[in-house]
Protein backbone atom coordinates (compact mmCIF):
# COMPACT_ATOMS: atom_id res chain seq x y z
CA UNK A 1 120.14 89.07 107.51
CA UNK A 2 116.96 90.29 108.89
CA UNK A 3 113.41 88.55 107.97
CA UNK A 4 110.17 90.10 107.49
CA UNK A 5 106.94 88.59 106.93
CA UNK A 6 104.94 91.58 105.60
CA UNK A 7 100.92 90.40 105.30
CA UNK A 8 99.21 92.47 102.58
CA UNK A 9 95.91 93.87 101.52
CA UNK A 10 95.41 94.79 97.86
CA UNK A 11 92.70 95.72 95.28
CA UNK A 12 91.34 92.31 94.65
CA UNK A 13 91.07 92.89 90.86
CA UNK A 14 94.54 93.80 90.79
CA UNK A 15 96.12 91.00 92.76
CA UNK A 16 98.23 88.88 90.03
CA UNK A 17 99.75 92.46 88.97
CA UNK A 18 100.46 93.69 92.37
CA UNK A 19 102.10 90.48 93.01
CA UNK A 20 104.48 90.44 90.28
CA UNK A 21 105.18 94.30 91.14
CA UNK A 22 106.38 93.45 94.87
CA UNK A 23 108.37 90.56 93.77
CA UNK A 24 110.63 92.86 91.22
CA UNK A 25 111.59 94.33 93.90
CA UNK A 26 115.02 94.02 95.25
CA UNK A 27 114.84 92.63 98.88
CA UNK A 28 111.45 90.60 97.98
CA UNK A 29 112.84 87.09 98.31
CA UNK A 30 108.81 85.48 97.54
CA UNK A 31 105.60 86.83 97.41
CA UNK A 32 102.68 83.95 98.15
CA UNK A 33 98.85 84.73 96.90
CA UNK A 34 96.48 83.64 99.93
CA UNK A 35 93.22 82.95 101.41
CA UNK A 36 92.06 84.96 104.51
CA UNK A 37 92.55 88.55 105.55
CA UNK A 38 95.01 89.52 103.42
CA UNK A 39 95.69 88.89 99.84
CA UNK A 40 99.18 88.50 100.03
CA UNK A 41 102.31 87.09 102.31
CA UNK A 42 106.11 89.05 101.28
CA UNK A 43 108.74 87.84 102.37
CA UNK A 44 111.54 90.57 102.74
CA UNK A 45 115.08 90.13 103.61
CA UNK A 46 117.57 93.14 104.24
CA UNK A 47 120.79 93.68 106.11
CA UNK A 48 119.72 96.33 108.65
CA UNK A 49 116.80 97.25 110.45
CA UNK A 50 116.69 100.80 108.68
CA UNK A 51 116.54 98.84 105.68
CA UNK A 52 112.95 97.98 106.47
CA UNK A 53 111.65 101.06 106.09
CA UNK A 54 112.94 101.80 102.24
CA UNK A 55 111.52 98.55 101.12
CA UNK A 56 107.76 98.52 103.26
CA UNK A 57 106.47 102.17 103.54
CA UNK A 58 108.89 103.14 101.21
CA UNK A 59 108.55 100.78 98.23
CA UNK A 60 105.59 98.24 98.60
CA UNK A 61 103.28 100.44 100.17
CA UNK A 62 103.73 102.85 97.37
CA UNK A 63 102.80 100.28 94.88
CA UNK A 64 99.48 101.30 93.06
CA UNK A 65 96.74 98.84 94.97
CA UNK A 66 98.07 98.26 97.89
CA UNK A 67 96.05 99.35 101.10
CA UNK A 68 97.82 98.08 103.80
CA UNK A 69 100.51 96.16 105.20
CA UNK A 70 101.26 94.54 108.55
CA UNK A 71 105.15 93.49 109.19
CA UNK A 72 106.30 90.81 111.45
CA UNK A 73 110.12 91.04 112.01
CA UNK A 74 111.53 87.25 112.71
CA UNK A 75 113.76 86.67 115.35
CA UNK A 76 115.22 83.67 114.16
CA UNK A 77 114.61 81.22 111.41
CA UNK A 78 113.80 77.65 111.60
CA UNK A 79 114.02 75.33 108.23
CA UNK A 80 113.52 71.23 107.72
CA UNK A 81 115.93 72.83 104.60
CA UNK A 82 118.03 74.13 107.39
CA UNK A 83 118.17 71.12 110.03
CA UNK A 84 119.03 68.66 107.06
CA UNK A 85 121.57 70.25 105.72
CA UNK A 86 122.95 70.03 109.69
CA UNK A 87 122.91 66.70 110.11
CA UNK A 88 124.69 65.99 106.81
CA UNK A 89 127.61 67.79 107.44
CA UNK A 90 130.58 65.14 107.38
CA UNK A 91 128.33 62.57 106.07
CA UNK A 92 129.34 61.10 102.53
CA UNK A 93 126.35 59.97 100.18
């Protein structure tokens, strides 16, 4: 599975309703409202690489109010979620 942190810039009077439009989407696992440059933080998991490119330029960036995106592709993913569920393997409750 491959991870991508994609940091948007909206219409700020049309943030709640670009939001919810990004999220429908298929490979949107979260969208997250925030402060700072952008407007918004979308997380985007596919299965390949090529992948990518229907959902960001393809899909999100075609959404009505968005005017720009900058991806991050993650290398690898570290989790508390992750580590926890590590050290409880063969433990009984």
């Amino acid at each position: 599975m491959i991870t991508a942190i994609v940091l948007i810039k909206t219409s700020v009077n049309r943030i709640p309703e670009i939001a919810e439009a990004i999220a429908a989407l298929d490979s949107v696992s979260e969208v997250f409202s925030v402060t700072g440059t952008y407007d918004l933080i979308a997380m985007v998991r596919v299965a390949r690489h090529d992948d990518l490119a229907d959902v960001i330029p393809g899909r999100i960036s075609k959404i009505e109010g968005v005017e720009a995106t900058d991806t991050h592709v993650a290398f690898r993913t570290y989790s508390q979620h992750d580590l926890e569920a590590a050290f409880a393997i063969g433990l009984d409750a």
